[in-house]
PDB file of N, CA and C in Angstrom:
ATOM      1  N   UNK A   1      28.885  24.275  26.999  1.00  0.00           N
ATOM      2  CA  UNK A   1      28.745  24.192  25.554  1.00  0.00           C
ATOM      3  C   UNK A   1      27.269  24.273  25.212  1.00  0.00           C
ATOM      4  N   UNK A   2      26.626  25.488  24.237  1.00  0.00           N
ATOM      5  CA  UNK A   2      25.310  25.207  23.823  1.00  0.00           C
ATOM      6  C   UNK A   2      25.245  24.022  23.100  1.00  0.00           C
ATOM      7  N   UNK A   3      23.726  23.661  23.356  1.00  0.00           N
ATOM      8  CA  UNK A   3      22.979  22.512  22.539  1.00  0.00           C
ATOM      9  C   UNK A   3      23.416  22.745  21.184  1.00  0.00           C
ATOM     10  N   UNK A   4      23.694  21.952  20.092  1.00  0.00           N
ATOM     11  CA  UNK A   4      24.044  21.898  19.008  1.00  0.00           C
ATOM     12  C   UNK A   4      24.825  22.899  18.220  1.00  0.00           C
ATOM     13  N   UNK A   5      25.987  23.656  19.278  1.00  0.00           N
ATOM     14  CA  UNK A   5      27.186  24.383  19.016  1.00  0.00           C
ATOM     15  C   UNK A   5      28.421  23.566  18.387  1.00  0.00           C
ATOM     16  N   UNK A   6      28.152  23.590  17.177  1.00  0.00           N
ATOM     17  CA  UNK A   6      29.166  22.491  16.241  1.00  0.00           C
ATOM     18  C   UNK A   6      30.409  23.410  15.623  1.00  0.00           C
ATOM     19  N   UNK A   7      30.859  24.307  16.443  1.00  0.00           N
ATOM     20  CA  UNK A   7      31.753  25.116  16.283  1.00  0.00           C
ATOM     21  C   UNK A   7      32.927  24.677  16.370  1.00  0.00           C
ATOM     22  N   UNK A   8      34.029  24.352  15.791  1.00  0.00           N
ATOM     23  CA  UNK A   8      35.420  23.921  16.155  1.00  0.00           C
ATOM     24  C   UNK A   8      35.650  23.766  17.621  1.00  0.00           C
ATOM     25  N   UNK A   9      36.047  25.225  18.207  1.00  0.00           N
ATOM     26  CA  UNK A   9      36.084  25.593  19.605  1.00  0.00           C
ATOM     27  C   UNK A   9      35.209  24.570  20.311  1.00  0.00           C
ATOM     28  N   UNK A  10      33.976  24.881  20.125  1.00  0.00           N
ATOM     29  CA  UNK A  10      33.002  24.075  21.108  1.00  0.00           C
ATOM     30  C   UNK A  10      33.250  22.394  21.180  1.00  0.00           C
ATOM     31  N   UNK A  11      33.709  21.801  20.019  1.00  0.00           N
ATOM     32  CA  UNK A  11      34.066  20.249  19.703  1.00  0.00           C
ATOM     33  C   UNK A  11      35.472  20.231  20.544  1.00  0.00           C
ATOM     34  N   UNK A  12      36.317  20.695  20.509  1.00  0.00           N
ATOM     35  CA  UNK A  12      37.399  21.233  20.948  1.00  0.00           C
ATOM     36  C   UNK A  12      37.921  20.949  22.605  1.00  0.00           C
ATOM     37  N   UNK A  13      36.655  21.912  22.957  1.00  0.00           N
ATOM     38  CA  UNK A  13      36.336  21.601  24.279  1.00  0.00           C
ATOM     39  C   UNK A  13      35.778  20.852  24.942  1.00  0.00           C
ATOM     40  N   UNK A  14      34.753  19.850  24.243  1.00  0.00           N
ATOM     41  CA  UNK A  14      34.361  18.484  24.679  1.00  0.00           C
ATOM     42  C   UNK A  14      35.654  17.250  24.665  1.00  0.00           C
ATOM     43  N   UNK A  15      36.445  17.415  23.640  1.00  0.00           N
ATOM     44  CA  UNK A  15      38.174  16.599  23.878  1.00  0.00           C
ATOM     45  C   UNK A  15      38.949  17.369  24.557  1.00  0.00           C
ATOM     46  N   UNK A  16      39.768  15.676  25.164  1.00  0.00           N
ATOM     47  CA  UNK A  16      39.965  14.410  25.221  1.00  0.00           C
ATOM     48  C   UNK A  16      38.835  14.241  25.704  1.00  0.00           C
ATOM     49  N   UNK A  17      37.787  12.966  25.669  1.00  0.00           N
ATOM     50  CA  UNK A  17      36.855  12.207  26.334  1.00  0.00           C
ATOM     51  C   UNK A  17      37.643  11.627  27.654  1.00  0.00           C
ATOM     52  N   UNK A  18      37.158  11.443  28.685  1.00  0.00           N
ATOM     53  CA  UNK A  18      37.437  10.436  29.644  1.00  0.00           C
ATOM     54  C   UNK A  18      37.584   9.295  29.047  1.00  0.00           C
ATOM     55  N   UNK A  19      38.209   8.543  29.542  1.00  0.00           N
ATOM     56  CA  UNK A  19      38.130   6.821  29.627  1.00  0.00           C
ATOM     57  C   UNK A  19      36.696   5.890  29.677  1.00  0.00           C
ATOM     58  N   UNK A  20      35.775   6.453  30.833  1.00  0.00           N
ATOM     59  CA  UNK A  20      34.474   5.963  31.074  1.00  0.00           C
ATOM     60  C   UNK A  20      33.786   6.949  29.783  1.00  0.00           C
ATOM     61  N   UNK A  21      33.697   7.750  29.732  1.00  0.00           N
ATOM     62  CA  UNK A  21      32.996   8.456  28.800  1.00  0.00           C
ATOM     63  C   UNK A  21      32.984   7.978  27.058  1.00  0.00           C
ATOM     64  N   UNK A  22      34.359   7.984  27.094  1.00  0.00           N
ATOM     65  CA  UNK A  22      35.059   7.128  24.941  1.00  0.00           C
ATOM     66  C   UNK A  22      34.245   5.915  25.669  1.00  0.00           C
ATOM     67  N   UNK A  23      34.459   4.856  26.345  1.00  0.00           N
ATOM     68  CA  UNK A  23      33.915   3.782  26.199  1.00  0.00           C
ATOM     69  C   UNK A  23      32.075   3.357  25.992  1.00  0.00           C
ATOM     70  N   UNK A  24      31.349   4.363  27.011  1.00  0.00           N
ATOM     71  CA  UNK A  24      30.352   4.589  26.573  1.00  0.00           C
ATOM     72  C   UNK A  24      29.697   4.445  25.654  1.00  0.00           C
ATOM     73  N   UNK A  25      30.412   5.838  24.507  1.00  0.00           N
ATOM     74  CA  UNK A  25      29.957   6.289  23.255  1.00  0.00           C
ATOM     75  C   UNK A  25      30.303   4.555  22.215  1.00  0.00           C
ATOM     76  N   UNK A  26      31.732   4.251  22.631  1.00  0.00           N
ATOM     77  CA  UNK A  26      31.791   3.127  22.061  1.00  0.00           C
ATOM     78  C   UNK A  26      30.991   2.026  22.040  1.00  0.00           C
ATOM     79  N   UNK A  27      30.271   2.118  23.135  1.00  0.00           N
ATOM     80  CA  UNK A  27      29.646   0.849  23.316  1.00  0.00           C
ATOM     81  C   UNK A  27      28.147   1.024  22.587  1.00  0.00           C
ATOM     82  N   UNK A  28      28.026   2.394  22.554  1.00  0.00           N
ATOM     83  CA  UNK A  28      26.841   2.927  22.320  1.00  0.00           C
ATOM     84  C   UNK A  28      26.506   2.919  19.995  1.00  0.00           C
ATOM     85  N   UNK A  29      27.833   3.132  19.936  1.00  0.00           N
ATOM     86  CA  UNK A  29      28.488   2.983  17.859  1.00  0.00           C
ATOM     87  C   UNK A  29      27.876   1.721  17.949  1.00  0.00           C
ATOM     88  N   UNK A  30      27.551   0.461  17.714  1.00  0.00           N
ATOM     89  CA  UNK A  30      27.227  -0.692  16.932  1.00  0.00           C
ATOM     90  C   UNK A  30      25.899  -0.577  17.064  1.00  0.00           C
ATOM     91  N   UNK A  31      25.022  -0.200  18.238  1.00  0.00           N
ATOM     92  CA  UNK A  31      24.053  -0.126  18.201  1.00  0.00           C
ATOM     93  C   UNK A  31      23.286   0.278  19.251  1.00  0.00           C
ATOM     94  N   UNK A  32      22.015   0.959  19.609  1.00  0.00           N
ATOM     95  CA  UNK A  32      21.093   1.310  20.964  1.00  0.00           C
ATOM     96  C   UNK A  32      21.495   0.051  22.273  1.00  0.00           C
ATOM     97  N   UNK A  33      21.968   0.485  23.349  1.00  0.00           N
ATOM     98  CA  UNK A  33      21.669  -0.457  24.407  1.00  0.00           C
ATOM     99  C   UNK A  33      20.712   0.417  25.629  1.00  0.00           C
ATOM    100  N   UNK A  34      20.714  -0.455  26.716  1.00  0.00           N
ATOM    101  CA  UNK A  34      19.804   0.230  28.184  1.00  0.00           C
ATOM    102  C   UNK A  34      20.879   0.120  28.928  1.00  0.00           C
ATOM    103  N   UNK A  35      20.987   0.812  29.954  1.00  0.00           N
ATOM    104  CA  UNK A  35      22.159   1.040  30.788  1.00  0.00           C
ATOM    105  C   UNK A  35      23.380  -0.161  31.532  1.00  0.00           C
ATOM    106  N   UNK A  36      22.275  -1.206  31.631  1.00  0.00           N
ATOM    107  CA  UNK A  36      22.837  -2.574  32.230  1.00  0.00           C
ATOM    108  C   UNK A  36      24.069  -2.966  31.290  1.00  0.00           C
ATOM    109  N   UNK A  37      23.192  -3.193  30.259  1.00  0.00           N
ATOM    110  CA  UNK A  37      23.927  -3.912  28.674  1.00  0.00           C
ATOM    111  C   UNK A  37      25.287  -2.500  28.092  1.00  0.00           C
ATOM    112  N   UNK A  38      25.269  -1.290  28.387  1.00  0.00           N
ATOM    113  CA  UNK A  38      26.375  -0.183  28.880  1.00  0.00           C
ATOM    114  C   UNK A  38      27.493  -0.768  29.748  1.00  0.00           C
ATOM    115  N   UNK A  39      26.887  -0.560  30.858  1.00  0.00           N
ATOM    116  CA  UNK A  39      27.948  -1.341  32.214  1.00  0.00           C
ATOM    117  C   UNK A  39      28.782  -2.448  31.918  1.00  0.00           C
ATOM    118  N   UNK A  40      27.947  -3.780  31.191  1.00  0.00           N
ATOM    119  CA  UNK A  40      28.565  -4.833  30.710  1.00  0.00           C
ATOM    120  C   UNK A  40      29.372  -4.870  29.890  1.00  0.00           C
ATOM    121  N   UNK A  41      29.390  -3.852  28.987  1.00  0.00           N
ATOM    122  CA  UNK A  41      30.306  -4.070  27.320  1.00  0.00           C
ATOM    123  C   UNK A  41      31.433  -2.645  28.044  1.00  0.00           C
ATOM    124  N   UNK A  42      31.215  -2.290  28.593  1.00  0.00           N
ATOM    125  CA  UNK A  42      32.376  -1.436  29.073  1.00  0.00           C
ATOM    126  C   UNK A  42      33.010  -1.943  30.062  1.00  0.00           C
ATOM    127  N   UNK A  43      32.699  -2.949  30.778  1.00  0.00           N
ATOM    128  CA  UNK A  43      34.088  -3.889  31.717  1.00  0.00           C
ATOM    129  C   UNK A  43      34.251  -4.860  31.040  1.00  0.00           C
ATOM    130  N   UNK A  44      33.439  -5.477  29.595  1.00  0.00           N
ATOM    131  CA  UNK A  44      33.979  -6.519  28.490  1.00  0.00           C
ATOM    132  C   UNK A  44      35.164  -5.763  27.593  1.00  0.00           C
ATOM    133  N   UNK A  45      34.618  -4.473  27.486  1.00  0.00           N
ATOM    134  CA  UNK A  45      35.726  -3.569  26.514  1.00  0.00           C
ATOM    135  C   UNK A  45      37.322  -3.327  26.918  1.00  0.00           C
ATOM    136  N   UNK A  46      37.050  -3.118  28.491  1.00  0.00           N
ATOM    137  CA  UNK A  46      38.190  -2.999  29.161  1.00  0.00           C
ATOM    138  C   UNK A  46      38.753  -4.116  29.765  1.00  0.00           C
ATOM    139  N   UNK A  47      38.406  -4.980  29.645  1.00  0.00           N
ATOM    140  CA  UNK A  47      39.105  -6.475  30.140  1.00  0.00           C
ATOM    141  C   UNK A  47      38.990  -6.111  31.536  1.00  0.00           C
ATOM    142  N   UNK A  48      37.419  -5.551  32.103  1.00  0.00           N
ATOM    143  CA  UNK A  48      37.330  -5.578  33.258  1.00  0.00           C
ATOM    144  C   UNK A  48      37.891  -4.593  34.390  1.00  0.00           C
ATOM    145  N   UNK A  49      38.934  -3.518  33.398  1.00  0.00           N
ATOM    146  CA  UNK A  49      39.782  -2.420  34.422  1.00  0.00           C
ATOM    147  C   UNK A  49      38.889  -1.117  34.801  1.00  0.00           C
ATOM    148  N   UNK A  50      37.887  -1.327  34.280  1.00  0.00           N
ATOM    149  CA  UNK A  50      36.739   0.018  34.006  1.00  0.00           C
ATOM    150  C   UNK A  50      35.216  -0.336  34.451  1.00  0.00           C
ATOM    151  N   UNK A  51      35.260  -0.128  35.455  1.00  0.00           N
ATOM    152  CA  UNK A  51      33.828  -0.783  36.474  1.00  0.00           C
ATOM    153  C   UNK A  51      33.220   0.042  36.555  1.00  0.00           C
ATOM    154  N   UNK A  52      32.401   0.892  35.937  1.00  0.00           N
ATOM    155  CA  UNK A  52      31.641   1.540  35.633  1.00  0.00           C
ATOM    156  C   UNK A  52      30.178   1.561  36.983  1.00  0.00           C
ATOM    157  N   UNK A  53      30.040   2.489  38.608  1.00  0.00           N
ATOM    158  CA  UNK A  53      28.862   2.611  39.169  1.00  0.00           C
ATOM    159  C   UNK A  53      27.533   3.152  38.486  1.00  0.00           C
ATOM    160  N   UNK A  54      26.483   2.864  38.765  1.00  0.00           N
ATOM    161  CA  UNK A  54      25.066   2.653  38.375  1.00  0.00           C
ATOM    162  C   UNK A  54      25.360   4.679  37.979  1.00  0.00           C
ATOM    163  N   UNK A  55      25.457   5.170  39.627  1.00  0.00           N
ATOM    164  CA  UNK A  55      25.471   6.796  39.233  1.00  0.00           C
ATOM    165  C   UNK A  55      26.758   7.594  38.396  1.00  0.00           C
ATOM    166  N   UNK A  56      27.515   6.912  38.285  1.00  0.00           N
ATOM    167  CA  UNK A  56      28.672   7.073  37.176  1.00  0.00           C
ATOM    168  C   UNK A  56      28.044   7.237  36.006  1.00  0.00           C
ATOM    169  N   UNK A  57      27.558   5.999  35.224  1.00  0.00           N
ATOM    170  CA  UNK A  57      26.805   5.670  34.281  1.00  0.00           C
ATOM    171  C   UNK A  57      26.069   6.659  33.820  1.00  0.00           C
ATOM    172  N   UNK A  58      24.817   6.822  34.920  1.00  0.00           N
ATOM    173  CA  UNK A  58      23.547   7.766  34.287  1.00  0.00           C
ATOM    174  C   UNK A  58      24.177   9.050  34.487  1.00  0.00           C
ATOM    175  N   UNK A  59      25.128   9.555  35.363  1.00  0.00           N
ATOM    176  CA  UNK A  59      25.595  10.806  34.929  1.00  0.00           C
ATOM    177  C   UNK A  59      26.348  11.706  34.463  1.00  0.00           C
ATOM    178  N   UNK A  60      27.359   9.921  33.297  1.00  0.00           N
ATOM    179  CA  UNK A  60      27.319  10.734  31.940  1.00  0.00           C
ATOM    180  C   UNK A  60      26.426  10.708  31.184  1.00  0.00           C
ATOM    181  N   UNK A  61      25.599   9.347  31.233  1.00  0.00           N
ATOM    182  CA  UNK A  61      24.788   9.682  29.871  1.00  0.00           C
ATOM    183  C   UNK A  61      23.430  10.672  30.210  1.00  0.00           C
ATOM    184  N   UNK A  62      23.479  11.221  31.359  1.00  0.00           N
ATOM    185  CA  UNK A  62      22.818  12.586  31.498  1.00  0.00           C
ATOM    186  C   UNK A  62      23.635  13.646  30.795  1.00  0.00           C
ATOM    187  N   UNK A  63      24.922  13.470  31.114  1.00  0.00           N
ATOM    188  CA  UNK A  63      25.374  15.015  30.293  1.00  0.00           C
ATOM    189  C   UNK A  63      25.399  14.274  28.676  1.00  0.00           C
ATOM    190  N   UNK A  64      25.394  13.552  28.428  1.00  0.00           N
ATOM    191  CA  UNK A  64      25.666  13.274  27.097  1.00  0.00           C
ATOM    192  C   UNK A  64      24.301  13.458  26.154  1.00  0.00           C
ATOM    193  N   UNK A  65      23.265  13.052  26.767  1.00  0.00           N
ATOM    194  CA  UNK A  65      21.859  13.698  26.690  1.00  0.00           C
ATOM    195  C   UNK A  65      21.834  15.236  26.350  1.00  0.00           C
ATOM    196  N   UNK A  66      22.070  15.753  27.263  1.00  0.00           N
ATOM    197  CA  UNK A  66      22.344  17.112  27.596  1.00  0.00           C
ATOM    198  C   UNK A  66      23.019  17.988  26.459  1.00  0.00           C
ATOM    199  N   UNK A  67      24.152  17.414  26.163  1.00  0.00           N
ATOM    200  CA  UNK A  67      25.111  17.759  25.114  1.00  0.00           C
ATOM    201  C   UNK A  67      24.681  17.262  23.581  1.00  0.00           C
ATOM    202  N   UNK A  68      23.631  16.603  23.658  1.00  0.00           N
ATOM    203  CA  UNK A  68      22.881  15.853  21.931  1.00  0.00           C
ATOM    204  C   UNK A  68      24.120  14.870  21.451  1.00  0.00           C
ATOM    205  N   UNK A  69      25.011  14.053  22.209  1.00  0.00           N
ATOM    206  CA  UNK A  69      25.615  13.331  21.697  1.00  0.00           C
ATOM    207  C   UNK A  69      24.847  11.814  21.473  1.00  0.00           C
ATOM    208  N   UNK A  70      23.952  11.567  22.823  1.00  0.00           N
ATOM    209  CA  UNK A  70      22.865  10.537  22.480  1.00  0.00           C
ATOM    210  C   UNK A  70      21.571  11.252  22.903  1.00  0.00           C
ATOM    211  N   UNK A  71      20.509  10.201  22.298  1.00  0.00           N
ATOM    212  CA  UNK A  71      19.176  10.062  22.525  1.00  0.00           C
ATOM    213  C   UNK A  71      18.414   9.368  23.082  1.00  0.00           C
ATOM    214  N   UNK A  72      17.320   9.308  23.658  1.00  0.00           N
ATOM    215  CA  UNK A  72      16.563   8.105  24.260  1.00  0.00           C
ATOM    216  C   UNK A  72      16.367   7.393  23.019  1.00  0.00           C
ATOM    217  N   UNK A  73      16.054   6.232  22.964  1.00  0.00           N
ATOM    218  CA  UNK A  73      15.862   5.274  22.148  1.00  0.00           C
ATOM    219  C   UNK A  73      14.186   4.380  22.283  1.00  0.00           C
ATOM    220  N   UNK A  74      13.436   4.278  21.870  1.00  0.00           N
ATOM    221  CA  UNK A  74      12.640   3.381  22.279  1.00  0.00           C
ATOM    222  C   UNK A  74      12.188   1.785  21.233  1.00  0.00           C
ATOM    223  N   UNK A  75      12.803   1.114  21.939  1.00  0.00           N
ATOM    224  CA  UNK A  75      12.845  -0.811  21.379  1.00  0.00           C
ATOM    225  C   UNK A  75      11.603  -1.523  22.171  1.00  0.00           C
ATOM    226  N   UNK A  76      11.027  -1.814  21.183  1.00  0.00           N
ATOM    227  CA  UNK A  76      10.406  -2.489  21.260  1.00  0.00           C
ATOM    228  C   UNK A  76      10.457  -3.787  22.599  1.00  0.00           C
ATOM    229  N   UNK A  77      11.352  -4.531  22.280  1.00  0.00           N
ATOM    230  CA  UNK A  77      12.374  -5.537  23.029  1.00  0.00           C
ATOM    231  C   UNK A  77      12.498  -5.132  24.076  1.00  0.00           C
ATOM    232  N   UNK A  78      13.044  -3.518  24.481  1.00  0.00           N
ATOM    233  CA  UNK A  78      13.764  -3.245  25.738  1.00  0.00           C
ATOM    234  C   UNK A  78      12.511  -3.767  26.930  1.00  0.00           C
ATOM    235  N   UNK A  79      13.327  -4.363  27.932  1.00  0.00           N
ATOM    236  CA  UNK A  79      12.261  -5.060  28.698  1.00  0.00           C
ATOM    237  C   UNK A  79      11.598  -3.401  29.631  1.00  0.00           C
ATOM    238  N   UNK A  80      10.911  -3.757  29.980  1.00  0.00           N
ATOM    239  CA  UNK A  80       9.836  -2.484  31.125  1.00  0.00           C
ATOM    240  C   UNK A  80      10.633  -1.790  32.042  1.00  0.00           C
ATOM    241  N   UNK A  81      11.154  -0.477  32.064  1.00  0.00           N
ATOM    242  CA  UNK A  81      11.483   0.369  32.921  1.00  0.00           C
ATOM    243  C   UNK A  81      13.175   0.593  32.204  1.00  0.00           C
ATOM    244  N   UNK A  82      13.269  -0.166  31.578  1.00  0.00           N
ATOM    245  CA  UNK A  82      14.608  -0.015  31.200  1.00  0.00           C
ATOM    246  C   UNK A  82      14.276   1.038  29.967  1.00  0.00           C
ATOM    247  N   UNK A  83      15.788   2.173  29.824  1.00  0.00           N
ATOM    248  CA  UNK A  83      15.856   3.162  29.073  1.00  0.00           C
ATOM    249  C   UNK A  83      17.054   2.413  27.870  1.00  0.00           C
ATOM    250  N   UNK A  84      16.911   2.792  26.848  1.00  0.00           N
ATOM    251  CA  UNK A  84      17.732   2.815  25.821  1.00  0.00           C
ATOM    252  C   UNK A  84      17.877   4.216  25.343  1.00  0.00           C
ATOM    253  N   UNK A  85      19.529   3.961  25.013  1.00  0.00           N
ATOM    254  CA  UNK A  85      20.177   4.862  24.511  1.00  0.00           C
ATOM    255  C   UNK A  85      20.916   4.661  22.832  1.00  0.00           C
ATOM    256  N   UNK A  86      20.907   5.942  22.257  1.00  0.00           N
ATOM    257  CA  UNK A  86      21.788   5.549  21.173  1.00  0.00           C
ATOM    258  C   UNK A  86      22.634   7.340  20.904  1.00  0.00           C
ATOM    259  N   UNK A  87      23.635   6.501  19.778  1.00  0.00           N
ATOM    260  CA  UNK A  87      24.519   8.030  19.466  1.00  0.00           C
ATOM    261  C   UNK A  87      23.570   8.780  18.521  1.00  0.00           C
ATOM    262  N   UNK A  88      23.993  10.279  18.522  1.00  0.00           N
ATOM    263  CA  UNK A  88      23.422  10.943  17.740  1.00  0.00           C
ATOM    264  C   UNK A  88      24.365  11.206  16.549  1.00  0.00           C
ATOM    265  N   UNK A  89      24.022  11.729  15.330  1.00  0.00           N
ATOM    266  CA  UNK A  89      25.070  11.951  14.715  1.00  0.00           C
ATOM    267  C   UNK A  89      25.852  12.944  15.050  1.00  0.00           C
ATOM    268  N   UNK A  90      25.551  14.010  15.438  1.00  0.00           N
ATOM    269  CA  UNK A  90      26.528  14.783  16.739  1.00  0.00           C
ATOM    270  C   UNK A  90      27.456  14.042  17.535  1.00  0.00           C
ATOM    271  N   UNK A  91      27.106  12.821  18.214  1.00  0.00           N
ATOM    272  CA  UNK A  91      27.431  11.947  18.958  1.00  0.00           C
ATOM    273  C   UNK A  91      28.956  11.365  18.376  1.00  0.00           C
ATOM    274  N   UNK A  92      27.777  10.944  17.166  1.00  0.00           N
ATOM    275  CA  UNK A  92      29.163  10.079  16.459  1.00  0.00           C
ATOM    276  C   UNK A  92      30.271  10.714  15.303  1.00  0.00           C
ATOM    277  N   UNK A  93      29.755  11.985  15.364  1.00  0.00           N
ATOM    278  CA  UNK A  93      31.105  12.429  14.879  1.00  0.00           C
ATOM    279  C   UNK A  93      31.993  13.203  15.536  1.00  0.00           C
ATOM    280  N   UNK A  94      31.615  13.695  16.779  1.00  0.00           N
ATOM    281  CA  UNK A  94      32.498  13.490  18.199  1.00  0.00           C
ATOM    282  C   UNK A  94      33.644  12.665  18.911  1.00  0.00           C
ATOM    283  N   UNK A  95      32.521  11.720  18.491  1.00  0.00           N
ATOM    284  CA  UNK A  95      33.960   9.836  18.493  1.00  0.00           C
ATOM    285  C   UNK A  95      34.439   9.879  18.054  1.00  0.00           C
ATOM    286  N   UNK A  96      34.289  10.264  16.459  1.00  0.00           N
ATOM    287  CA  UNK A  96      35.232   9.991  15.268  1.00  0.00           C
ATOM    288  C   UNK A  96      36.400  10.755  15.798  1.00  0.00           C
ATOM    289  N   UNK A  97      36.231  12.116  16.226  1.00  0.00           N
ATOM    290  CA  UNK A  97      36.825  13.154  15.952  1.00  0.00           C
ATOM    291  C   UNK A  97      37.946  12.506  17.144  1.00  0.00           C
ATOM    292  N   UNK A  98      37.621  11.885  18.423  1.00  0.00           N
ATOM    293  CA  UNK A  98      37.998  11.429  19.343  1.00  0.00           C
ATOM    294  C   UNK A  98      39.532  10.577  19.241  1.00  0.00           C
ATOM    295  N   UNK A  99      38.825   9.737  18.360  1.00  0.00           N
ATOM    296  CA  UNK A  99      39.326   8.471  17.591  1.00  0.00           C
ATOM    297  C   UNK A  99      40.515   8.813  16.563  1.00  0.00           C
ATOM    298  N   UNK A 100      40.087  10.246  15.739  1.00  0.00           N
ATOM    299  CA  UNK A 100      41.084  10.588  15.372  1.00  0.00           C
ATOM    300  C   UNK A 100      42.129  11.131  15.931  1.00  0.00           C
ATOM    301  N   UNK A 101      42.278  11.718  17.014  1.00  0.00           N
ATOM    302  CA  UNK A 101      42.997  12.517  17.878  1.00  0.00           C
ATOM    303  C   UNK A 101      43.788  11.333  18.496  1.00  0.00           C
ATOM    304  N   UNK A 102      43.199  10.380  19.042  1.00  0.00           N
ATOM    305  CA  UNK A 102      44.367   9.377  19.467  1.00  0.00           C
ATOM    306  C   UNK A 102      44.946   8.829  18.654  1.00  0.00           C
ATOM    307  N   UNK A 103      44.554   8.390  17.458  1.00  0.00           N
ATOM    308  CA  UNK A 103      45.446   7.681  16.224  1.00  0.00           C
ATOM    309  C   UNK A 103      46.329   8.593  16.050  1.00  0.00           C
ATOM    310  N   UNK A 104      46.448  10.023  15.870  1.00  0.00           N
ATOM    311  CA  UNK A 104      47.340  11.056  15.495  1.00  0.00           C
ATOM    312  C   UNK A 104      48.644  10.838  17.174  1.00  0.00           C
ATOM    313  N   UNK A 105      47.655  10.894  17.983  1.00  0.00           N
ATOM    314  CA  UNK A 105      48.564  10.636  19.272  1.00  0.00           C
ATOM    315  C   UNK A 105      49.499   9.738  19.418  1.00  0.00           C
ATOM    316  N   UNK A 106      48.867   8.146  19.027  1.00  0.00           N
ATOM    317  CA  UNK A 106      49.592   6.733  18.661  1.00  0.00           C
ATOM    318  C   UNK A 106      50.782   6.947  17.579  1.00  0.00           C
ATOM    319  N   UNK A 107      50.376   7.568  16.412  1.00  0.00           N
ATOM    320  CA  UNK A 107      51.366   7.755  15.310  1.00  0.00           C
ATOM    321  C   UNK A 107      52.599   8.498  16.134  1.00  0.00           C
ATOM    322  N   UNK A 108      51.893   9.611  16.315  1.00  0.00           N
ATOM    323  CA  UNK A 108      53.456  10.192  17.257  1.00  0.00           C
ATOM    324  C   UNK A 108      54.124   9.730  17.996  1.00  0.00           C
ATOM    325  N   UNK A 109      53.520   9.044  18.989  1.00  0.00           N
ATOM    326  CA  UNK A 109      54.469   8.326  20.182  1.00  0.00           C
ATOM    327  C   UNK A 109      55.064   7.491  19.514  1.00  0.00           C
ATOM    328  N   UNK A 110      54.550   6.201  18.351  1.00  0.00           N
ATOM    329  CA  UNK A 110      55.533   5.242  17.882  1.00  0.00           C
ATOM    330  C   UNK A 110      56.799   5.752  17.017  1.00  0.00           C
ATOM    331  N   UNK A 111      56.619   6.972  16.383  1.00  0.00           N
ATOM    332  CA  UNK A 111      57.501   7.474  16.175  1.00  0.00           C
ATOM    333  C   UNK A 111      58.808   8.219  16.682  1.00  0.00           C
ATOM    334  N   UNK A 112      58.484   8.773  17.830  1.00  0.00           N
ATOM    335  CA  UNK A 112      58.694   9.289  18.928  1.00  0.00           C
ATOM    336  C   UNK A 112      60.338   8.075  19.347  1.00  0.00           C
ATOM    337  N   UNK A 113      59.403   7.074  20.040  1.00  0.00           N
ATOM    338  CA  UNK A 113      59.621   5.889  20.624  1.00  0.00           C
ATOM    339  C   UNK A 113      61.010   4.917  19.676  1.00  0.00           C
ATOM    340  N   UNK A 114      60.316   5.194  18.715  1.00  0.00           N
ATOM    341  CA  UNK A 114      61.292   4.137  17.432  1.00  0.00           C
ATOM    342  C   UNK A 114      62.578   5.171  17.552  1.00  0.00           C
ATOM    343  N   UNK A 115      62.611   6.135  17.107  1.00  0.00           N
ATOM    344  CA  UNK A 115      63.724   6.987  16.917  1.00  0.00           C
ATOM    345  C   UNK A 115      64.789   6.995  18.226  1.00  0.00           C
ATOM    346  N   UNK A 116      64.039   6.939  19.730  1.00  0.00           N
ATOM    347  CA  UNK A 116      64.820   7.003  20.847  1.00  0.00           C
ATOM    348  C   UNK A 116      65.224   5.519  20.932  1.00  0.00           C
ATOM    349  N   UNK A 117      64.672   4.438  20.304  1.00  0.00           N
ATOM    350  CA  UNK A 117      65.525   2.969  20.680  1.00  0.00           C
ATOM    351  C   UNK A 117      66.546   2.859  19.522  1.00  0.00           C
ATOM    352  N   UNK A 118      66.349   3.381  18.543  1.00  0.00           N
ATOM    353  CA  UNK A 118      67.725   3.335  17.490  1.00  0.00           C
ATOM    354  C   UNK A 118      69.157   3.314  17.892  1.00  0.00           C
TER     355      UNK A 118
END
């Protein structure tokens, strides 16, 4: 996918997100973290089923870099050597788009589901 190819098709083809990947971006929506504080809110997010390795980690948010969904971030706060990340608006209307696709998914299956227990 080119850098800032906001073409249907091209969005298209970045969905479904992975599991490690949606959680990421999720963790990444409330606000900038550094990779540690990533790792943590994505086995807090998942009640722990999603253990996220150090090179897992940096190489999505290398492609996600890559792809302009996030940015480096620089905080003040962030302690020395540590990188912060945040979404881009590219980023975050990617999620959205994400987010919408499973709600449309959820709607169907409960419907789906209700009709076959009748």
């Amino acid at each position: 996918m080119a850098l800032y190819d906001m073409s249907p098709k091209a969005i298209i083809e970045s969905l479904p997100l992975t599991e490690p990947v949606l959680l990421i971006l999720l963790s990444l929506a409330g606000q900038p973290q550094h990779g540690y504080a990533i790792l943590k809110d994505v086995e807090r997010m998942s009640s722990g089923r999603v253990l996220l390795s150090t090179g897992t980690l940096y190489g999505a948010l290398r492609r996600l870099l890559d792809d302009d969904w996030i940015e480096r971030f620089e905080e003040e706060e962030t302690p020395r050597g540590r990188q912060a990340y945040r979404l881009t608006s590219h980023g975050r209307r990617n999620l959205q788009l994400e987010i919408d696709r499973m709600k449309h998914i959820t709607r169907l299956a409960t419907l789906r589901v209700a009709t076959k227990e009748s």
